[in-house]
Protein backbone atom coordinates (compact mmCIF):
# COMPACT_ATOMS: atom_id res chain seq x y z
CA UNK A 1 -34.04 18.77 -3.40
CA UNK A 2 -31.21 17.80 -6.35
CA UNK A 3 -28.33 16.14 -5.06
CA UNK A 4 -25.42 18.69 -5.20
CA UNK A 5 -21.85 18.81 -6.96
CA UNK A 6 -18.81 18.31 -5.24
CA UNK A 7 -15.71 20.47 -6.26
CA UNK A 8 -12.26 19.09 -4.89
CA UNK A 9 -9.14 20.39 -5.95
CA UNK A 10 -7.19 23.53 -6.35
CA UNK A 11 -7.34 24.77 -9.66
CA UNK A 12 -10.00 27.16 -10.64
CA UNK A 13 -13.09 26.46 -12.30
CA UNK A 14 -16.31 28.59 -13.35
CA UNK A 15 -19.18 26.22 -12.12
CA UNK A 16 -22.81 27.07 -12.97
CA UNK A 17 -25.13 24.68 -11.44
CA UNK A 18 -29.36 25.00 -12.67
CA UNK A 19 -29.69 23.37 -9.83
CA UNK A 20 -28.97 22.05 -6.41
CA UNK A 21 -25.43 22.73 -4.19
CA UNK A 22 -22.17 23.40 -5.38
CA UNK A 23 -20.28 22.22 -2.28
CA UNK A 24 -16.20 22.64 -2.48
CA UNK A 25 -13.40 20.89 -0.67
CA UNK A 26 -11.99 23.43 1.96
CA UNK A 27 -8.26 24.55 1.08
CA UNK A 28 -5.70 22.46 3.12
CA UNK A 29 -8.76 20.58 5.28
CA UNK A 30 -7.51 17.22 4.34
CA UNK A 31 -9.30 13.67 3.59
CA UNK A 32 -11.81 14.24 6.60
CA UNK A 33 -13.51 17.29 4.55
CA UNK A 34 -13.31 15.23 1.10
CA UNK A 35 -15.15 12.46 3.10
CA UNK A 36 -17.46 14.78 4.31
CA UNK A 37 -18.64 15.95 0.83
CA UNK A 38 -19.01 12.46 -0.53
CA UNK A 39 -21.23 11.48 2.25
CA UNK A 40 -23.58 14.14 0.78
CA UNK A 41 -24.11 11.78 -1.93
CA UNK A 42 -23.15 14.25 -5.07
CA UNK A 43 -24.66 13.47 -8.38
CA UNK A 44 -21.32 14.91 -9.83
CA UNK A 45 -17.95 15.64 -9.05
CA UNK A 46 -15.70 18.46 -10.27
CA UNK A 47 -11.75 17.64 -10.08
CA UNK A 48 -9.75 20.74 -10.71
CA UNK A 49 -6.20 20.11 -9.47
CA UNK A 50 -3.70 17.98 -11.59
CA UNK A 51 -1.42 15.80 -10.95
CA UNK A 52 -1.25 13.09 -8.00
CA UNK A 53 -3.70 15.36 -6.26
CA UNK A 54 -6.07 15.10 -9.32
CA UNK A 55 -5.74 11.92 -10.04
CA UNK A 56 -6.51 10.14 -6.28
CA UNK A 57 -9.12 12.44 -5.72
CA UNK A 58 -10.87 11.51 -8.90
CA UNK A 59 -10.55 7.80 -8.30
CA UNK A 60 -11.99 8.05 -5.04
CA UNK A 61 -14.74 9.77 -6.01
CA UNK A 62 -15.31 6.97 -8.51
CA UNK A 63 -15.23 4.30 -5.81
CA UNK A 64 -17.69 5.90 -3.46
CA UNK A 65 -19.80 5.72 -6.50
CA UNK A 66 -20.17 9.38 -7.73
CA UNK A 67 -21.95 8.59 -11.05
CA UNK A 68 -20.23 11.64 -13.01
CA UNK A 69 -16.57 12.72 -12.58
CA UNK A 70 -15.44 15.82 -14.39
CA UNK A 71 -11.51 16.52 -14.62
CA UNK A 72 -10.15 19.48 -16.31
CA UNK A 73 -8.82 18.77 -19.33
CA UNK A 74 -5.48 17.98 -20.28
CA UNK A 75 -4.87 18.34 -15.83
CA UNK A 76 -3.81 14.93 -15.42
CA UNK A 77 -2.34 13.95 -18.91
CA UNK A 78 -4.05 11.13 -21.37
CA UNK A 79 -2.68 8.41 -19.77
CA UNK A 80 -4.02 8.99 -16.61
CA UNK A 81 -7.21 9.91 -18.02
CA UNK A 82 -7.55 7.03 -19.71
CA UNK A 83 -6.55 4.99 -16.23
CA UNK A 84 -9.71 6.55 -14.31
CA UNK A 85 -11.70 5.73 -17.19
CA UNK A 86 -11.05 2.06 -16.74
CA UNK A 87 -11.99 2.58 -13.06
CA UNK A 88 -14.83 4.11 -13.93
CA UNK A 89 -16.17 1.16 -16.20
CA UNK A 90 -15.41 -0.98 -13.45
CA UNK A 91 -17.56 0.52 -10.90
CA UNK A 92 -19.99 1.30 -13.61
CA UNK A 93 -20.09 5.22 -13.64
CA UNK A 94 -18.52 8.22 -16.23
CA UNK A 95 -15.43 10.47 -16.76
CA UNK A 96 -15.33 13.59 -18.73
CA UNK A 97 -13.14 15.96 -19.21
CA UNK A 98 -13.93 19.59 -19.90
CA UNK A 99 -12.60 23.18 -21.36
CA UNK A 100 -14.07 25.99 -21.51
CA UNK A 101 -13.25 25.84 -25.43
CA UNK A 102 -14.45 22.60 -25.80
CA UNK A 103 -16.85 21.79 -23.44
CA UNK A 104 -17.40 18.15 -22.08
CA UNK A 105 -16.27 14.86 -23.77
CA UNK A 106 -16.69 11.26 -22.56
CA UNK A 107 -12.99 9.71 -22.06
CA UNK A 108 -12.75 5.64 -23.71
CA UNK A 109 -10.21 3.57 -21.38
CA UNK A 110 -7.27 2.44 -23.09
CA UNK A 111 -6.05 -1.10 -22.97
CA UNK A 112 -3.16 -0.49 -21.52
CA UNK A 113 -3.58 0.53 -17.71
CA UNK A 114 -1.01 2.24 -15.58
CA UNK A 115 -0.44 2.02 -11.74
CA UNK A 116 -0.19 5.28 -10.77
CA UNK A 117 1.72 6.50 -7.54
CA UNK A 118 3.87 3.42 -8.17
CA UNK A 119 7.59 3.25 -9.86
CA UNK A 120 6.81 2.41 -13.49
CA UNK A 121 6.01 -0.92 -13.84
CA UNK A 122 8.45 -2.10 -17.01
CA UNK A 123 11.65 -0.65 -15.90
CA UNK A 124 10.97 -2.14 -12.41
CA UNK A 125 10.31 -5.62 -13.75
CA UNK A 126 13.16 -5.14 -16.56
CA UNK A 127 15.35 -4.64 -13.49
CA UNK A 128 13.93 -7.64 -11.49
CA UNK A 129 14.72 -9.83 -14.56
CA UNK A 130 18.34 -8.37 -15.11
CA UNK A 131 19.54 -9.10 -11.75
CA UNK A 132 18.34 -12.60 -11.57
CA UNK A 133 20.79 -15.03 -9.60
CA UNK A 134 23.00 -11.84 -9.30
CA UNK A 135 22.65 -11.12 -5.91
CA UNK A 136 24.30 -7.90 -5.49
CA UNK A 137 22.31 -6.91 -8.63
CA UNK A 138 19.23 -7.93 -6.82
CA UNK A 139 20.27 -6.24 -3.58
CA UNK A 140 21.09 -3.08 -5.61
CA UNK A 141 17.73 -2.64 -7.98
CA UNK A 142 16.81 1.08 -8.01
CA UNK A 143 20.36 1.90 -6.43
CA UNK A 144 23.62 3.47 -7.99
CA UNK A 145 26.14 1.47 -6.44
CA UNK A 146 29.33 2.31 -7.50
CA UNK A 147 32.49 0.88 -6.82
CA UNK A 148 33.37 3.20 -4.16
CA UNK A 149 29.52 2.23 -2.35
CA UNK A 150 30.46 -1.66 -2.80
CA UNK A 151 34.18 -1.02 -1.07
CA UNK A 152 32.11 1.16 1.66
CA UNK A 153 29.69 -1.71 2.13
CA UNK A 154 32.57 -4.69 2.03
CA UNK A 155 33.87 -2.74 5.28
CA UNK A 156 30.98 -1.66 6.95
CA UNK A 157 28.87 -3.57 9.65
CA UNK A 158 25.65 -4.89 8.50
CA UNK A 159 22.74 -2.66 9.99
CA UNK A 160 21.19 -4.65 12.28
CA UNK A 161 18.36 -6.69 12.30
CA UNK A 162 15.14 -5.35 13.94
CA UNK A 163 13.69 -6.63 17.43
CA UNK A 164 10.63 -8.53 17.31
CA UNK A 165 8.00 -8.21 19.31
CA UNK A 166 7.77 -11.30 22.11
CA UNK A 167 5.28 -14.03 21.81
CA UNK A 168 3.11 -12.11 18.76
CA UNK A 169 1.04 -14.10 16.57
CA UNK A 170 2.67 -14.92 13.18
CA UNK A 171 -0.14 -14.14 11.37
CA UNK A 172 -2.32 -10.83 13.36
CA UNK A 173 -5.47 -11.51 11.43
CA UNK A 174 -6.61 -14.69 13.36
CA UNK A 175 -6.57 -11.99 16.00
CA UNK A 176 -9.52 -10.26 14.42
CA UNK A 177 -10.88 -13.40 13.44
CA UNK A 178 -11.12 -14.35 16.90
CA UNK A 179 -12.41 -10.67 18.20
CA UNK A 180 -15.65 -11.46 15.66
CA UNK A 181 -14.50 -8.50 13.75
CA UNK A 182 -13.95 -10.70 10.52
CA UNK A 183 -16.96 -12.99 9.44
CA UNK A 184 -14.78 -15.23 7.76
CA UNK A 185 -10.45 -15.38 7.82
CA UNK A 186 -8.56 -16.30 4.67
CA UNK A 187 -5.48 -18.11 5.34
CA UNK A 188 -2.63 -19.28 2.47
CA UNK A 189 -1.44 -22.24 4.27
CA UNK A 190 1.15 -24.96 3.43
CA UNK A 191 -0.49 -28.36 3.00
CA UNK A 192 1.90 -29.98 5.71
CA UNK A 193 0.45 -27.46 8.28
CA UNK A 194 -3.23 -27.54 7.15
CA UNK A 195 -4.53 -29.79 10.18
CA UNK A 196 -2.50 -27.62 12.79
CA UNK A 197 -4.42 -24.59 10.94
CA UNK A 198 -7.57 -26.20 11.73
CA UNK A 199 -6.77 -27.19 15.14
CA UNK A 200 -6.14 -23.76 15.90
CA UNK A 201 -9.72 -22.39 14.47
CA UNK A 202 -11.60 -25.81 15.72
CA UNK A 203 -15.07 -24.24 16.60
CA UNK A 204 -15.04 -22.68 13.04
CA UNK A 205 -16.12 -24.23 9.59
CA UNK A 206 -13.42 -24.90 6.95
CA UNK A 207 -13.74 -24.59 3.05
CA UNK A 208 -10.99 -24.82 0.73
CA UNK A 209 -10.87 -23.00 -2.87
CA UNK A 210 -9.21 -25.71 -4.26
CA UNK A 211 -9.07 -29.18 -2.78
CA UNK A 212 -5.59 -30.33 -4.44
CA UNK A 213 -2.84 -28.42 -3.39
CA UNK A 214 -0.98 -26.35 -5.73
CA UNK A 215 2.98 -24.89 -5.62
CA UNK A 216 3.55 -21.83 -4.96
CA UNK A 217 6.53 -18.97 -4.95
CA UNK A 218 6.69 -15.67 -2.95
CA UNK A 219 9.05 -13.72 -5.34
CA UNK A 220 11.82 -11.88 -3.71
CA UNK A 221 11.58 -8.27 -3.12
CA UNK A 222 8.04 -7.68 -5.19
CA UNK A 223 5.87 -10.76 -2.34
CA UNK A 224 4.34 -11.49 -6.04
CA UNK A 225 2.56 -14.49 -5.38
CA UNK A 226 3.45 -16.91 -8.51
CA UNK A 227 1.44 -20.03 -8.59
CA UNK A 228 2.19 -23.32 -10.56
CA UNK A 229 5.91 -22.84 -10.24
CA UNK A 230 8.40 -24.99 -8.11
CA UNK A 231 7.72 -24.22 -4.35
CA UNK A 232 5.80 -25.08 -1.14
CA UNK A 233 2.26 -27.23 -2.23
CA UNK A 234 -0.34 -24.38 -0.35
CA UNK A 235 -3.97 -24.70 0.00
CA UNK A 236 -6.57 -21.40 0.21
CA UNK A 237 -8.43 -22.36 3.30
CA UNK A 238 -11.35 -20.01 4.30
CA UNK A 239 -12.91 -20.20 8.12
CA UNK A 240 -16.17 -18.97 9.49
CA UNK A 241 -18.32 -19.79 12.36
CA UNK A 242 -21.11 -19.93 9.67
CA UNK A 243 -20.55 -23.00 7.12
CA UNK A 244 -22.15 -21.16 4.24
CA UNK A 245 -19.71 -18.13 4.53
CA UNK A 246 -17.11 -20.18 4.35
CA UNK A 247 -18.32 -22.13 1.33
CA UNK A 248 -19.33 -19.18 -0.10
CA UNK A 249 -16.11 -17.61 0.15
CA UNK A 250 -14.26 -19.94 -1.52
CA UNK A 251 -16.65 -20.70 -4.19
CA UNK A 252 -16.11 -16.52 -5.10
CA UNK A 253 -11.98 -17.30 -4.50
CA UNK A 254 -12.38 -20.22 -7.41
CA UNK A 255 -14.67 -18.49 -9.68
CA UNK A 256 -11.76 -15.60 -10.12
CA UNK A 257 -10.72 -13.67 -6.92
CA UNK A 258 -9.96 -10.60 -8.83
CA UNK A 259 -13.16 -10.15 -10.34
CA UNK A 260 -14.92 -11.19 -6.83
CA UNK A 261 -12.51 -8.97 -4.88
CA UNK A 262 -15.17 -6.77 -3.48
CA UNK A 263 -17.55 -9.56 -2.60
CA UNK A 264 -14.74 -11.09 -1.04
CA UNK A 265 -13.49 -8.04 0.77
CA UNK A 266 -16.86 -7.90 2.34
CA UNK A 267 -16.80 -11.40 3.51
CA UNK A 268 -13.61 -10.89 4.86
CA UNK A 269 -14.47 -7.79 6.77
CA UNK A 270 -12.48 -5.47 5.18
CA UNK A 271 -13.99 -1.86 4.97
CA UNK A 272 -15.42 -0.96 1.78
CA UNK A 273 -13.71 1.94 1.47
CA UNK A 274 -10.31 0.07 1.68
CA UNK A 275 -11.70 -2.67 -0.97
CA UNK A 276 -13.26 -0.50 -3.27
CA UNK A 277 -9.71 1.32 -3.77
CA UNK A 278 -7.83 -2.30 -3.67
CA UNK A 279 -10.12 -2.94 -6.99
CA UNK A 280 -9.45 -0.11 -8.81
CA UNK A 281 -5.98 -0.75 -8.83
CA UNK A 282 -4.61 -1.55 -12.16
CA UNK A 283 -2.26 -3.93 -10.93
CA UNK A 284 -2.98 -5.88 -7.69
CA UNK A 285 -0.24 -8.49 -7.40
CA UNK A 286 3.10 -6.59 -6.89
CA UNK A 287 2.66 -6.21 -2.90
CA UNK A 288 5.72 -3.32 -2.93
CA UNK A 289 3.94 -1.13 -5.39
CA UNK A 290 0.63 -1.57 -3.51
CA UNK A 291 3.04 0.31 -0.55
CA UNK A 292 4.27 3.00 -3.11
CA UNK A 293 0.24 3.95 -4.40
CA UNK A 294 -0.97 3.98 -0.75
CA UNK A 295 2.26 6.33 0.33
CA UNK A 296 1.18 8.25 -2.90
CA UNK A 297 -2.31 8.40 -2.18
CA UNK A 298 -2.06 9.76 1.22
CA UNK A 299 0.03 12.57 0.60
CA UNK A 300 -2.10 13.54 -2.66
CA UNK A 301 -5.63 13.28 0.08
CA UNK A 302 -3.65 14.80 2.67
CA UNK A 303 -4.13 12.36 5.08
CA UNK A 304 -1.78 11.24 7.81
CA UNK A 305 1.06 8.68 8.12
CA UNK A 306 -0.94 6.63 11.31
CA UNK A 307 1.51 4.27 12.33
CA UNK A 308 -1.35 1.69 13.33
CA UNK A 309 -0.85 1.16 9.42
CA UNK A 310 2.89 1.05 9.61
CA UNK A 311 2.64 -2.21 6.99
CA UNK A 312 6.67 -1.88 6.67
CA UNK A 313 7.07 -2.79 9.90
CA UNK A 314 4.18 -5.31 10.41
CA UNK A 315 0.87 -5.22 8.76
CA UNK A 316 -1.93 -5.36 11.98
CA UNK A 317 -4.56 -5.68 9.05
CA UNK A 318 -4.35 -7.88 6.07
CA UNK A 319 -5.62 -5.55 3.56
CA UNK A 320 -4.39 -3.05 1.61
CA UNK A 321 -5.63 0.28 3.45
CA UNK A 322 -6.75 3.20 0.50
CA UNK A 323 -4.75 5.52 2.90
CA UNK A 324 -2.55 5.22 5.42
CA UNK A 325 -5.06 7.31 7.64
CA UNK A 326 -7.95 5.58 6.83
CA UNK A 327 -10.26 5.80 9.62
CA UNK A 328 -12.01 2.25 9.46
CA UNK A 329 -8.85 0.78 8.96
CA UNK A 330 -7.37 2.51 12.14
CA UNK A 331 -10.34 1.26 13.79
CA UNK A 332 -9.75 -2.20 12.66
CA UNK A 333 -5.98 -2.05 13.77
CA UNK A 334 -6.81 -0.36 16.92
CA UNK A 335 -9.11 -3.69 17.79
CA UNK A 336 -6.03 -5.93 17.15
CA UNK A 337 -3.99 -4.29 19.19
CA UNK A 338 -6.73 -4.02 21.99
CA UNK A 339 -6.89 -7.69 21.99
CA UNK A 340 -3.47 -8.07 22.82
CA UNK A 341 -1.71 -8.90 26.48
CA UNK A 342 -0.43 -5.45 27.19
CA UNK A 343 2.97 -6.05 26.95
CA UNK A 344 2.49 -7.15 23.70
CA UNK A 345 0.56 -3.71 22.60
CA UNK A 346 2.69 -1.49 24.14
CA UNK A 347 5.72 -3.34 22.37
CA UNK A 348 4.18 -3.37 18.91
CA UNK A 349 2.95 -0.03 19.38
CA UNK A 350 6.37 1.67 19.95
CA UNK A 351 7.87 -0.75 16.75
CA UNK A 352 5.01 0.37 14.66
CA UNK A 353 5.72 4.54 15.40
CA UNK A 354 8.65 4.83 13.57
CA UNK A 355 8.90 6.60 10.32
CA UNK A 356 10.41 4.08 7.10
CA UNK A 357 12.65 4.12 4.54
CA UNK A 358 10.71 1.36 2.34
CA UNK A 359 12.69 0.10 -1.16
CA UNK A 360 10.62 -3.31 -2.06
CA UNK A 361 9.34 -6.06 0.54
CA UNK A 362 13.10 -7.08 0.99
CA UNK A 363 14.57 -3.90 1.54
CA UNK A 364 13.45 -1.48 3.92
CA UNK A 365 14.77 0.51 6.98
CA UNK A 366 13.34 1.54 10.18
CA UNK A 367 14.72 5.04 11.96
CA UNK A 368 14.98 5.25 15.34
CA UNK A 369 15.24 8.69 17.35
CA UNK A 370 13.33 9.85 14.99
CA UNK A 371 11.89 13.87 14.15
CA UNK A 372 9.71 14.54 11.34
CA UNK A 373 10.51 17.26 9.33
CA UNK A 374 9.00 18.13 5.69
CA UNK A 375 11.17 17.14 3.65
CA UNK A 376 13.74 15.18 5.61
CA UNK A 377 13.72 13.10 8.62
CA UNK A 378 16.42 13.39 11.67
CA UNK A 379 17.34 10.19 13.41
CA UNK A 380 19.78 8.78 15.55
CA UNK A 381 20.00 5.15 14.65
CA UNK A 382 18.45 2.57 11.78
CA UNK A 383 17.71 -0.80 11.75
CA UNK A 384 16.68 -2.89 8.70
CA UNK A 385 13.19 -4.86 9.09
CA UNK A 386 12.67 -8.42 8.65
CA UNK A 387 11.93 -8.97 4.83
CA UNK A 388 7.99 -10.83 4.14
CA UNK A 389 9.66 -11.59 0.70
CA UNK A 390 13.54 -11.34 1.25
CA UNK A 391 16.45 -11.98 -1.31
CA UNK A 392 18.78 -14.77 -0.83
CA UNK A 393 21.19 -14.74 2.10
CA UNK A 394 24.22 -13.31 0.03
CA UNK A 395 21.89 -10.42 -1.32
CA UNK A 396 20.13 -9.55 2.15
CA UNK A 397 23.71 -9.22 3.62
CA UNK A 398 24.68 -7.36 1.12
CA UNK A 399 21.77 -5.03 1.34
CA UNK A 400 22.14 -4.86 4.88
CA UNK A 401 26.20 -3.93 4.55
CA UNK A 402 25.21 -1.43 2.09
CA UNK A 403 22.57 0.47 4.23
CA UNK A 404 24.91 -0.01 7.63
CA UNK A 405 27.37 2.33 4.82
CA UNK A 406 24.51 5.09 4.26
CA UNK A 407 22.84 5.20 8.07
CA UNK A 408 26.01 4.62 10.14
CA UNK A 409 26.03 7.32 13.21
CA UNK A 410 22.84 8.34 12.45
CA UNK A 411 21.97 12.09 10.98
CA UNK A 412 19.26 13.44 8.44
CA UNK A 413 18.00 11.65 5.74
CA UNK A 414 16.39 13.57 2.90
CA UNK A 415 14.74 11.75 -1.02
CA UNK A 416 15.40 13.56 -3.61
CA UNK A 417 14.03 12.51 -7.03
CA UNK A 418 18.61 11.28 -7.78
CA UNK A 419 19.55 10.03 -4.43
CA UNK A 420 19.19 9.18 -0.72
CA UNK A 421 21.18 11.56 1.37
CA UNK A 422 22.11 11.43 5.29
CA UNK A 423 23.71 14.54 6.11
CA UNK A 424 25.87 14.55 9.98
CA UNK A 425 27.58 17.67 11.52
CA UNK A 426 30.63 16.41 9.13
CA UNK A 427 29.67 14.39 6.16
CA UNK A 428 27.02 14.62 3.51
CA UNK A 429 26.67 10.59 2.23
CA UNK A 430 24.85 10.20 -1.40
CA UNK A 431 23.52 6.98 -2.44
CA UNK A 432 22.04 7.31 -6.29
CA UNK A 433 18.93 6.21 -7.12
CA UNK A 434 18.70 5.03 -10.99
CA UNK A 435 15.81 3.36 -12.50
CA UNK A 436 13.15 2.22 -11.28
CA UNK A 437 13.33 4.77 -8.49
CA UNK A 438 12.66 2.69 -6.01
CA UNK A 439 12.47 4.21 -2.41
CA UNK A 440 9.97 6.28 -0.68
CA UNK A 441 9.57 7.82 3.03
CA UNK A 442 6.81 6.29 4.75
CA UNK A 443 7.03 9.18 7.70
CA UNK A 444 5.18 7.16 11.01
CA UNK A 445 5.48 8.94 13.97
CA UNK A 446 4.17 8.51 17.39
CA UNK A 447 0.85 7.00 18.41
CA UNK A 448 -0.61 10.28 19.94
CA UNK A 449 -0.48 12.50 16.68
């Protein structure tokens, strides 16, 4: 019997098959029924909505190794076109488009690749670069702050600083290391602290990438990892209970980790669903605009906001999930937090099931009394989240003076595509949003939904 054809998407579509199924994605069923098709392992698939929705659906299809995407043409736009078609050379398989008018025709990736989902990549780096040593600039990238916002913000209390949770591990993936869930554990660890590192993972094998230590910068804001500039000397260390895996892993991490991601990945014990959409990215080293495609991503899949993969507010895994209600990686951060005393759980659970306000790895804003709406989000308090890459002192005071302005009292905060706005029983406040449009609502909500 012919494997069948998948059709996902909205739009409409005249499909004659010779041969085989035509199975199609079930109006408003969600990632669970697109997953369900793809198991049937389609020969093709059939993309007929446009936009985000298009676009993510098409991609995954591509990394779950459909051989043939079709997209209708002119859905998604030539750029984006031409961005699946370098995903599909990378995993090795074909995009068309198609008309009725026209019929089928191969698309060529373009040299240029764009990170879709994400805030567009040259005005957000343009604006990185312009607010250099500034730091009010550098607190206010993606913001129109005005003079009457930095008068507001000179006079208003900083928002305070999140809780953390009491006695939890620094680093939550030695935790699945130690569960057996992870064949071998990657660690970026400063050369002064290597022996306590290996101390700590004593009945495992150790293999380093490189055995001279190299500097290395976290960049503010972007946790761009910049190597061979002034900073901390850091050494890749990989751990397994099996020598080889270790060796092996770092041998792949020298050779070129990008182009051994999924290899890596496996060794790792990340689920292949999660690396397989980690390498199609077009850009993999801005860790803020990996947030942004995953938030993206979701909502095109219609998946759900599991707060397991709250990474705002701590990442339980160390990968990058391909949707924030990934299954498998659920299931992985489910097995963290299982391991846990249960104090600790509890405590990380309730921090984790709170919906975000997420700017860039050094700005971002957990609500607290929170409702989910659809389009806005009700809340009685905010508090601003310990930065993995934060700005300076001046700027992260700054940045928390500003917010303490915009949250103060709590309210409902709505994102429009011009501004952030918290609207109370008597005011309506309106912070601007100018390029790169940074900001997006990452809307976690309790543990039992």
């Amino acid at each position: 019997m012919a494997r069948p054809v998948i059709l996902l998407g909205k739009g409409e579509v005249s499909l004659a098959a010779a041969d085989g199924d035509v199975l199609a994605e079930p109006e408003g069923a969600g990632l669970a029924a697109i997953e369900a098709l793809l198991a049937q392992d389609p020969r093709a698939a059939v993309v007929t909505s446009g936009g985000d929705e298009g676009f993510f659906r098409a991609s995954l299809c591509l990394e779950r190794g459909v051989p043939r995407v079709i997209v209708r043409r002119g859905a998604l736009g030539e750029a984006r076109e031409q961005e699946l078609a370098a995903r599909a050379r990378s995993f090795g398989k074909e995009l068309f488009v198609h008309d009725d008018a026209r019929g089928y025709g191969r698309v060529r990736a373009a040299n240029e690749r764009v990170q879709v989902g994400a805030p567009e990549a040259r005005a957000w780096e343009a604006a990185v670069q312009a607010a250099a040593g500034d730091a009010t600039c550098s607190a206010a990238i993606g913001l129109e702050v005005d003079a009457a916002w930095e008068e507001a913000a000179r006079a208003a209390a900083p928002l305070p600083i999140d809780t953390p949770v009491p006695g939890l591990s620094e680093n939550l993936e030695e935790v699945a290391f130690a569960n057996g869930d992870k064949p071998v554990l990657y660690l970026v660890v400063p050369a002064r602290s290597l022996e306590a590192t290996r101390a700590r993972h004593a009945g495992a094998a150790m293999a380093l990438a490189r055995t001279q230590a190299s500097p290395l910068v976290v960049e503010g804001a972007t946790g761009r990892r910049i190597e061979g500039a002034t900073g901390e000397a850091t050494v890749h260390a990989f751990f397994s209970t099996d020598p080889a895996l270790a060796e092996r892993a770092a041998s792949l991490w020298e050779q070129g980790s990008s182009r051994n991601a999924l290899a890596i990945g496996e060794l790792l014990g990340y689920p292949p669903c999660c690396a397989a959409a980690f390498v199609a990215l077009a850009d993999r080293r801005n860790n803020a605009a990996l947030v942004y495609v995953t938030a993206a991503r979701t909502r095109a899949l219609q998946a759900r906001f599991h707060p397991l993969l709250d990474v705002a507010v701590r990442r339980v895994v160390p990968f990058t999930p391909c949707s924030f209600g990934c299954e498998r990686a659920i299931t992985a951060a489910a097995r963290v937090l299982a391991a846990l005393p249960s104090a600790q759980a509890e405590a990380l659970g309730r921090a984790l099931a709170r919906p975000v306000l997420y700017l860039d790895e050094a700005r971002a804003v957990a609500l607290e009394g929170a409702r989910v709406g659809e389009a806005s989000i009700t809340f009685e308090s905010a508090c601003f989240l310990p930065a993995p890459a934060p700005l300076d002192a001046e700027g992260e005071l700054f940045t928390r003076k500003l917010l303490g302005a915009l949250f103060e009292g709590g309210g409902t905060l709505a994102c429009t595509e011009g501004a952030f706005e918290v609207r109370g029983a008597s005011f309506t406040r309106r912070l601007g949003r100018t390029s790169p449009r940074l900001g997006v609502l990452l809307p976690f909500d309790r543990l039992s939904e």
